[in-house]
C-alpha atoms as a PDB file:
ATOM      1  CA  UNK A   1     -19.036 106.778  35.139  1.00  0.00           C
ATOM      2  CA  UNK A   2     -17.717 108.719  38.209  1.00  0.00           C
ATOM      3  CA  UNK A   3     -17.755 108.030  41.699  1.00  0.00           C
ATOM      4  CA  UNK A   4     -21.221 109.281  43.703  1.00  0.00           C
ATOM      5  CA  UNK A   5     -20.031 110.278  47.587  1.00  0.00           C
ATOM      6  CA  UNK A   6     -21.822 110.245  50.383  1.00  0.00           C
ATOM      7  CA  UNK A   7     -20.640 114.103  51.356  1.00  0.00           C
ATOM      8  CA  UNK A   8     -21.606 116.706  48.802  1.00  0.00           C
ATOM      9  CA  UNK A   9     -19.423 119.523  48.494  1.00  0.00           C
ATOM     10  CA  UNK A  10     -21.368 121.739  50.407  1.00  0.00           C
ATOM     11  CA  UNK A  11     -21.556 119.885  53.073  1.00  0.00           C
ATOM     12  CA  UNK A  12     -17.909 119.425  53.312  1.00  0.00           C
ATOM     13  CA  UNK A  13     -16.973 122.129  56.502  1.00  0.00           C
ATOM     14  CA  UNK A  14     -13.462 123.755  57.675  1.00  0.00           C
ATOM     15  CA  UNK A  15     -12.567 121.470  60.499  1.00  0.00           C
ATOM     16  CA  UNK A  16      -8.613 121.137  59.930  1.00  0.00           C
ATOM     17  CA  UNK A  17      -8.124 123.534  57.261  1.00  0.00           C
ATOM     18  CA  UNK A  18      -3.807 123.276  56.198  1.00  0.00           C
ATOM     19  CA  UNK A  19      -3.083 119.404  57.083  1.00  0.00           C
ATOM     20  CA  UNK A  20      -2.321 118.628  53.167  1.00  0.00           C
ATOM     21  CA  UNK A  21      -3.492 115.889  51.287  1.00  0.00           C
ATOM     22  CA  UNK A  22      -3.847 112.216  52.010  1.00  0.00           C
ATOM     23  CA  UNK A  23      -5.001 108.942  50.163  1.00  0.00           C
ATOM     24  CA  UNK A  24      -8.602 107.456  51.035  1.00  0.00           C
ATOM     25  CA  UNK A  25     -10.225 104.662  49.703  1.00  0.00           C
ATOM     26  CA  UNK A  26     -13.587 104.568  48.507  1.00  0.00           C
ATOM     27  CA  UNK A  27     -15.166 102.553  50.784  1.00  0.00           C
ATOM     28  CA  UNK A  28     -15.124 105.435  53.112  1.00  0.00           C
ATOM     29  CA  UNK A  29     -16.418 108.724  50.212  1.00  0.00           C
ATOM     30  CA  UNK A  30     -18.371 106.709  48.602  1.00  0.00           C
ATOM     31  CA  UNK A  31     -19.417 103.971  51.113  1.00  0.00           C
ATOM     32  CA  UNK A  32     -19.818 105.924  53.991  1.00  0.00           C
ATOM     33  CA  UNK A  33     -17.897 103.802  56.235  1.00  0.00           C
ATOM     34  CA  UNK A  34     -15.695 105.051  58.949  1.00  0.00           C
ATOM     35  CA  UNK A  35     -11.956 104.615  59.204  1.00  0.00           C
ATOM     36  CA  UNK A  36     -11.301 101.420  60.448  1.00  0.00           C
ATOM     37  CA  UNK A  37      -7.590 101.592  59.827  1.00  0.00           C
ATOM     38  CA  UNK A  38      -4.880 104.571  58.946  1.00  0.00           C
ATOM     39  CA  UNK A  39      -0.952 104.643  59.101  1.00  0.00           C
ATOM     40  CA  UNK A  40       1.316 107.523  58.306  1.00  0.00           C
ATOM     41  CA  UNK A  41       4.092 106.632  55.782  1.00  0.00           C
ATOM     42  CA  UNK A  42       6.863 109.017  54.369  1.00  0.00           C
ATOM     43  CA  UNK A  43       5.260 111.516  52.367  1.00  0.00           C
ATOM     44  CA  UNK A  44       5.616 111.348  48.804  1.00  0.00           C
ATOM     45  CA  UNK A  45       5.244 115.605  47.654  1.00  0.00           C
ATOM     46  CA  UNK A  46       5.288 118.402  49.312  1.00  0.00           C
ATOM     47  CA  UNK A  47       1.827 118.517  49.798  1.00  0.00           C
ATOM     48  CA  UNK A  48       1.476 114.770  50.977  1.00  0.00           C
ATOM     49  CA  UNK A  49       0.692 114.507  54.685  1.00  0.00           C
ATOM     50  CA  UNK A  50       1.439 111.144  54.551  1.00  0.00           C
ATOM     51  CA  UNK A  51      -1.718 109.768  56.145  1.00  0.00           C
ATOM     52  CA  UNK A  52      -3.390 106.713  54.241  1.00  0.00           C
ATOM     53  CA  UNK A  53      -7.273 105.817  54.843  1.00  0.00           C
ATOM     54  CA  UNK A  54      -9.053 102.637  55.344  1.00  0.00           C
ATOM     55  CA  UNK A  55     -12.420 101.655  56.685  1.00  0.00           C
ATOM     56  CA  UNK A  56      -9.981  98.402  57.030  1.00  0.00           C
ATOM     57  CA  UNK A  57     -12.002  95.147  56.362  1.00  0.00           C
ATOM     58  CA  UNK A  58     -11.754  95.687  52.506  1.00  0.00           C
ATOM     59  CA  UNK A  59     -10.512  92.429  50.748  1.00  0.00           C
ATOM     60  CA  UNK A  60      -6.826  92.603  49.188  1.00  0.00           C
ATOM     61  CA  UNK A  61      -8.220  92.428  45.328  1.00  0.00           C
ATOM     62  CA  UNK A  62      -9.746  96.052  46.715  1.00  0.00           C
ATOM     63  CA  UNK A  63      -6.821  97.360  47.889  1.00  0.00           C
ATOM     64  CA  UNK A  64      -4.850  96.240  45.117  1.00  0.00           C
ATOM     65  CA  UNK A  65      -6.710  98.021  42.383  1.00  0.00           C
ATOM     66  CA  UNK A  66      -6.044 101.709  42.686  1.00  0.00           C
ATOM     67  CA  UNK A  67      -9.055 103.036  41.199  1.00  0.00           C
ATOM     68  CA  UNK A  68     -10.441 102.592  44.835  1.00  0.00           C
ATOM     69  CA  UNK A  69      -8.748 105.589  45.662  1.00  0.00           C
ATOM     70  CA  UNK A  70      -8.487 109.120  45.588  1.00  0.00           C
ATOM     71  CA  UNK A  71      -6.144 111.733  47.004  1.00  0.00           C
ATOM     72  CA  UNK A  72      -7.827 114.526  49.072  1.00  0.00           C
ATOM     73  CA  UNK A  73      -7.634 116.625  51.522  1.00  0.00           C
ATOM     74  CA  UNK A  74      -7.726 115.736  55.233  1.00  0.00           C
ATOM     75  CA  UNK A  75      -9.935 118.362  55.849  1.00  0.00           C
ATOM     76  CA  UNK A  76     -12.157 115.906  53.625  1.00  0.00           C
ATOM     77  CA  UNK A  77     -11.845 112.450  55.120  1.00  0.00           C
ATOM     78  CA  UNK A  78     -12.525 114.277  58.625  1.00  0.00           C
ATOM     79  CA  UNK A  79     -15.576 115.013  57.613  1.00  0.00           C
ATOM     80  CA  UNK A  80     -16.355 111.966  56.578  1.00  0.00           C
ATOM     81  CA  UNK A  81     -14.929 110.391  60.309  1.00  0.00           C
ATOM     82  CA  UNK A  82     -13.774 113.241  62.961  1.00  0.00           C
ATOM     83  CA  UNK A  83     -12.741 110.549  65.135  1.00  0.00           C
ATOM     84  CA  UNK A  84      -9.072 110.974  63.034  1.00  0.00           C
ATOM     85  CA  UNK A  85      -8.685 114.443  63.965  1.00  0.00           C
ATOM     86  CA  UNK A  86      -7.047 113.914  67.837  1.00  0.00           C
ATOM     87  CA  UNK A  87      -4.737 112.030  65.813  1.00  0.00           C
ATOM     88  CA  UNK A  88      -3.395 113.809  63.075  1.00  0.00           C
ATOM     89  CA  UNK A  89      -0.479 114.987  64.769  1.00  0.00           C
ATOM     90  CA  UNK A  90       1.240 111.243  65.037  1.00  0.00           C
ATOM     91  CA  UNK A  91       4.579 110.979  63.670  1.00  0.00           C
ATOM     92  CA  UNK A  92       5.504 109.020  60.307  1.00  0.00           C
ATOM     93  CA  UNK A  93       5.272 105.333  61.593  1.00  0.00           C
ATOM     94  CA  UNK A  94       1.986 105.855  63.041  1.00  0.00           C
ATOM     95  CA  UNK A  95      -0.611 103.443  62.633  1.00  0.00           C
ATOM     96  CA  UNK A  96      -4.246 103.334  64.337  1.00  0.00           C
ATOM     97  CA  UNK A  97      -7.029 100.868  63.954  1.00  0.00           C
ATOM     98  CA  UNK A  98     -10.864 100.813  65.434  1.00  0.00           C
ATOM     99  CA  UNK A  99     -11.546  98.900  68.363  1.00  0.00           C
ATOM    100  CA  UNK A 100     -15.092  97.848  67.792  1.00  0.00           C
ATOM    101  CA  UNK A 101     -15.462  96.946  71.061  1.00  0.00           C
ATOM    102  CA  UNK A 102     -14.598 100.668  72.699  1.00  0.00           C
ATOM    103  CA  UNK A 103     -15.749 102.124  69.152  1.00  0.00           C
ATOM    104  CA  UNK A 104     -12.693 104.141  68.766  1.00  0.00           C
ATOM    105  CA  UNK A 105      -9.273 104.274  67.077  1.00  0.00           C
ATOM    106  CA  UNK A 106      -6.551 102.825  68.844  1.00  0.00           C
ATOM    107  CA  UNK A 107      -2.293 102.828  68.312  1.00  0.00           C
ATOM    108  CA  UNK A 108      -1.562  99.636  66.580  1.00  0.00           C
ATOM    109  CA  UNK A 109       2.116  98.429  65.482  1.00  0.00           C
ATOM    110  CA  UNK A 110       3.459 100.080  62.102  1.00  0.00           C
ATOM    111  CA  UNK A 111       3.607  97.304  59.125  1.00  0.00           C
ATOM    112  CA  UNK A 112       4.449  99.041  56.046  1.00  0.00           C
ATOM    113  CA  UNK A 113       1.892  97.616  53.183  1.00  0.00           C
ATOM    114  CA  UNK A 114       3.466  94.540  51.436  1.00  0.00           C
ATOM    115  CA  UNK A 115       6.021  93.506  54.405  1.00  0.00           C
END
């Protein structure tokens, strides 16, 4: 059975066409969550921005099983949560989680998963 999102393709607009591709968990297509939590690692391709996406409460046996995940396109997971847009442009290193309390993302320290 595949995944059901909360976006259809047509609804899916040109907001930052040309950033490249990223890696998303479901929680956010499918769940409809907002980005809790993203870093920017070393890409791994060419067309890897780098940028990984998490609505950040999700329990490690979630995280751990990859088929929570899909690569797509930034352009994508903006739709889903524009408040990442301003801060696209961070270097590798970059990491950002949501202040619940002020309701947006904020600069957090870069832990690389598994350290």
């Amino acid at each position: 059975m595949g995944k059901t999102f909360r976006l259809r393709a047509d609804q899916i607009r040109r907001l930052i066409p040309g950033r490249g591709g990223c890696i998303a968990a479901d929680s956010i297509t499918c769940g409809g969550r907002r980005v809790g939590w993203m870093y920017r690692e070393q890409p791994h391709t060419d067309v890897d921005s780098g940028w990984r996406f998490f609505a950040g409460d999700e329990p490690q046996a979630y995280v751990d099983d990859s088929s929570n995940f899909e690569i797509y396109d930034i352009n994508t997971i903006a739709n889903y949560d524009p408040d990442i847009i301003p801060l696209l442009d961070a270097p590798i290193g970059s990491a950002f989680g949501r202040d619940e309390g002020m309701g947006r993302l904020v600069s957090e320290a870069f832990l690389p998963p598994g350290e």
